[in-house]
C-alpha atoms as a PDB file:
ATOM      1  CA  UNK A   1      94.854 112.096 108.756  1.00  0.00           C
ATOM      2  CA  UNK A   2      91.357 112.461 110.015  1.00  0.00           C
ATOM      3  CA  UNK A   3      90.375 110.042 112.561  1.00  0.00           C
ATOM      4  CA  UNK A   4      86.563 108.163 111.644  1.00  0.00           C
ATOM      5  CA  UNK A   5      83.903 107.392 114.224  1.00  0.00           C
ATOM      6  CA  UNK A   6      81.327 105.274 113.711  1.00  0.00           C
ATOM      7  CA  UNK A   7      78.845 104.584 116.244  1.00  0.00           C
ATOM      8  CA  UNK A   8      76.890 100.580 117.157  1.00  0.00           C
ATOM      9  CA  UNK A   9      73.308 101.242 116.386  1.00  0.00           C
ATOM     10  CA  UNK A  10      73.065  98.566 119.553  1.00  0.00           C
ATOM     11  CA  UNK A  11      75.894  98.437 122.178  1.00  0.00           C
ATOM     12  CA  UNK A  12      75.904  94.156 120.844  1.00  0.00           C
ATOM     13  CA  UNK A  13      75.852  95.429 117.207  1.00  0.00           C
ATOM     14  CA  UNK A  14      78.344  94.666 114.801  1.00  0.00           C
ATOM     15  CA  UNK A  15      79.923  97.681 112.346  1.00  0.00           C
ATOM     16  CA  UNK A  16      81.637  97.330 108.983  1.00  0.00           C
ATOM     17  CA  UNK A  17      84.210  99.447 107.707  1.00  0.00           C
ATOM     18  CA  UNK A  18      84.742  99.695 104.317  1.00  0.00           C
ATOM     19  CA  UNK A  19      88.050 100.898 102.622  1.00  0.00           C
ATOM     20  CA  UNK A  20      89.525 100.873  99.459  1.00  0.00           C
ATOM     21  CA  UNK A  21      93.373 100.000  98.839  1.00  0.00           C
ATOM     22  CA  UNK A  22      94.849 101.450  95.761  1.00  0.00           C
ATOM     23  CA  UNK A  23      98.326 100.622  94.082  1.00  0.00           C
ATOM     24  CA  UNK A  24      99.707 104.180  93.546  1.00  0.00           C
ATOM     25  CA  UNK A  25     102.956 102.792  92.157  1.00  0.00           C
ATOM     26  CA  UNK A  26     104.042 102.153  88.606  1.00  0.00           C
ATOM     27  CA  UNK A  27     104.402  98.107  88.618  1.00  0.00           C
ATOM     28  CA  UNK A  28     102.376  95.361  89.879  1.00  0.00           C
ATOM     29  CA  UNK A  29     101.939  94.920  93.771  1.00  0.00           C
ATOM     30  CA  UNK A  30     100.790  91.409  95.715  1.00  0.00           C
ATOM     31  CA  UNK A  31      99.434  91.971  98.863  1.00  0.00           C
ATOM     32  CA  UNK A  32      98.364  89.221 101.649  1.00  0.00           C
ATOM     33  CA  UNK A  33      95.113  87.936 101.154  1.00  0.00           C
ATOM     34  CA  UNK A  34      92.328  85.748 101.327  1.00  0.00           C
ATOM     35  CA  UNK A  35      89.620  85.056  99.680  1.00  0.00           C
ATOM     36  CA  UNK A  36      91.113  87.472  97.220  1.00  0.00           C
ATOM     37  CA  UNK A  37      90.476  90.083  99.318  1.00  0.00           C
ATOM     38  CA  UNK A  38      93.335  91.943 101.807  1.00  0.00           C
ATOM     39  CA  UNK A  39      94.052  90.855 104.732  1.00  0.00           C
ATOM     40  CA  UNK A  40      95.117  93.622 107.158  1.00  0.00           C
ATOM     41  CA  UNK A  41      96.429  92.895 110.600  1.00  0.00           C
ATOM     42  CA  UNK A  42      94.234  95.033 113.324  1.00  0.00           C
ATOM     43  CA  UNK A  43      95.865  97.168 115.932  1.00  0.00           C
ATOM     44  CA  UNK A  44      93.700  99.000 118.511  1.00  0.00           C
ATOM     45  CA  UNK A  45      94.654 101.623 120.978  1.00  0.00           C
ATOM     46  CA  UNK A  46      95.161 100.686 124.743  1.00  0.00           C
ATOM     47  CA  UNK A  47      96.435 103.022 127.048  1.00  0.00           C
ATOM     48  CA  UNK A  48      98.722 105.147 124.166  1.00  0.00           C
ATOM     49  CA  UNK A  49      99.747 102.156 123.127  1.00  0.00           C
ATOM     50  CA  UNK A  50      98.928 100.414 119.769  1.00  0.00           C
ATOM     51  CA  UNK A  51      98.761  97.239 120.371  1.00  0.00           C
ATOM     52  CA  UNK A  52      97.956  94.239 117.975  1.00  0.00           C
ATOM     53  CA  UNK A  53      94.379  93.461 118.170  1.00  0.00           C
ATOM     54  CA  UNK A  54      93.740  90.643 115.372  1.00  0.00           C
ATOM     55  CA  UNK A  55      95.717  88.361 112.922  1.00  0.00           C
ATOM     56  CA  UNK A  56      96.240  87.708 109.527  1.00  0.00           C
ATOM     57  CA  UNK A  57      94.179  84.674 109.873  1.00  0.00           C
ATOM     58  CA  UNK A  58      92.784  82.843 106.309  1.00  0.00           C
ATOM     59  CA  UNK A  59      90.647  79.512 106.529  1.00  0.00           C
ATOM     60  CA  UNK A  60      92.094  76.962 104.934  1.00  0.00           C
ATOM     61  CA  UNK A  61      88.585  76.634 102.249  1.00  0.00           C
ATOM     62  CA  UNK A  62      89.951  79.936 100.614  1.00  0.00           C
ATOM     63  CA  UNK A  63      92.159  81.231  98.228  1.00  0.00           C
ATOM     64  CA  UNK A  64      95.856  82.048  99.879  1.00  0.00           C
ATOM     65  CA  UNK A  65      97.406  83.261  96.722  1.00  0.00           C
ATOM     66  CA  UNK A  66      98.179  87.245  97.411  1.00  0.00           C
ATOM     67  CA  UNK A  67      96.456  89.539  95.472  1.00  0.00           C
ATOM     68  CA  UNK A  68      97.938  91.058  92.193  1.00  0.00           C
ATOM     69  CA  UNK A  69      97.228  94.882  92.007  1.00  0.00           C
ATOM     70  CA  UNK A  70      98.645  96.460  88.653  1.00  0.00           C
ATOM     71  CA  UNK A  71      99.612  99.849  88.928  1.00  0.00           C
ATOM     72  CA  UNK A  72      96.588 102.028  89.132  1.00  0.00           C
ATOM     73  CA  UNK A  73      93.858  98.617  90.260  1.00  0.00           C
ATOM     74  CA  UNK A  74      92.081  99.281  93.426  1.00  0.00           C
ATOM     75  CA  UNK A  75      90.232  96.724  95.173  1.00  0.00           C
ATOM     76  CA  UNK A  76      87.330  97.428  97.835  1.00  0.00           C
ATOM     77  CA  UNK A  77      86.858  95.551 101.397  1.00  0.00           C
ATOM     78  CA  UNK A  78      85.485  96.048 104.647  1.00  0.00           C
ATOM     79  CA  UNK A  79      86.421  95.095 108.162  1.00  0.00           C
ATOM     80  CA  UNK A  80      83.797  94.134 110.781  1.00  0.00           C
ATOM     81  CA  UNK A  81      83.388  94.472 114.836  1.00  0.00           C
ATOM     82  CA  UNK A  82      81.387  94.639 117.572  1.00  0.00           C
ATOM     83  CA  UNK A  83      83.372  96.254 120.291  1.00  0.00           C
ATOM     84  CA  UNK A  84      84.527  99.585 121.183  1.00  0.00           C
ATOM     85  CA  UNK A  85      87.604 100.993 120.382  1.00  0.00           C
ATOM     86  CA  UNK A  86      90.142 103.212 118.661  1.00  0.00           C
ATOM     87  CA  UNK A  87      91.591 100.871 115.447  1.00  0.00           C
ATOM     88  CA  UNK A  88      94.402 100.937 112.521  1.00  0.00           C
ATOM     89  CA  UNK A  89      94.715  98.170 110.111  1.00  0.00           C
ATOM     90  CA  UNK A  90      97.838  97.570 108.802  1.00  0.00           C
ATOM     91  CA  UNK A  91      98.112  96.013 105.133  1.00  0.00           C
ATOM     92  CA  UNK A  92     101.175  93.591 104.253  1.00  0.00           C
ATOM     93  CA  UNK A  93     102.282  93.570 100.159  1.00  0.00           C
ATOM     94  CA  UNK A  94     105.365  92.680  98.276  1.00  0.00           C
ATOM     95  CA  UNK A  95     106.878  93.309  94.880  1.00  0.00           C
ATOM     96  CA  UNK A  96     106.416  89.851  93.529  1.00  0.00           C
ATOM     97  CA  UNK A  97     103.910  87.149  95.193  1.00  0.00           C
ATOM     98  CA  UNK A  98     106.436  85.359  97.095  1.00  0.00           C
ATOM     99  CA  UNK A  99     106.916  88.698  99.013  1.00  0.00           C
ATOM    100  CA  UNK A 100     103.439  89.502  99.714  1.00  0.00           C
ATOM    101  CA  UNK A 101     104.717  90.179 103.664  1.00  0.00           C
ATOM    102  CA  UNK A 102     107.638  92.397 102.638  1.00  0.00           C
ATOM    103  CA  UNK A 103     106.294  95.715 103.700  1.00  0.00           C
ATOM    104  CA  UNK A 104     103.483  96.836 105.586  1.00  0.00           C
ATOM    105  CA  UNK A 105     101.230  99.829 105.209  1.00  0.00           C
ATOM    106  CA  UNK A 106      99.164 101.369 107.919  1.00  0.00           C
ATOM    107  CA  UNK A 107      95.903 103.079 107.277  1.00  0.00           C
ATOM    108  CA  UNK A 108      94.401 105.777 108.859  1.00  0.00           C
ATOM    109  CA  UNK A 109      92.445 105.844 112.361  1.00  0.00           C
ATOM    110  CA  UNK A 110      89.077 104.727 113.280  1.00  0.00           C
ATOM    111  CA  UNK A 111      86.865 104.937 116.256  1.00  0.00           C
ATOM    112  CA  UNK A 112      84.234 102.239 117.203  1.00  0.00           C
ATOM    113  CA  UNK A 113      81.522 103.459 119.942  1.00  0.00           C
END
């Protein structure tokens, strides 16, 4: 996979990454979310090491249900930061909606500078 950079207009500047997940499979998927949007765990590079950067975190004020995808649905998001790095996200989804942590699913690279 090709690895994405995307460069702070300001070294203090935030960047959003969007991305799109797609169910590719023939039945309904759940994934984690919130908000009804995914909620991917963030792992960023250190030393050749991926290491786990941020959580799975939800505020209690939004929707915890995991999403429904049916075979085919896509749904768009984006993932914001303001500091440097080299970054995965990983996105957790199940078979049914109590399962929604199941599996996992890590997406391609991306470079903050």
């Amino acid at each position: 996979m090709a690895t994405r950079s995307v460069t702070r207009p300001r070294p203090d500047s935030m960047v959003s990454i969007s991305y799109r997940v797609t169910n590719r499979g023939s039945s309904s998927t759940y994934l984690l979310a919130c908000g009804q949007l995914p909620t991917p765990e963030t792992d960023r590079l250190v030393a050749n090491s991926w290491q786990e950067y941020g959580g799975t975190g939800c505020v209690a004020i939004y929707d915890m249900r995991p999403l429904a995808l049916a075979p085919g649905q896509a749904v768009d998001a984006s993932w914001s930061s303001d500091v440097a790095g080299t970054y995965r996200l990983r996105l957790f989804f199940g078979d049914d909606p109590t399962a929604a942590t199941a599996k996992s699913v890590i997406g391609p690279t991306f470079v903050v500078q």
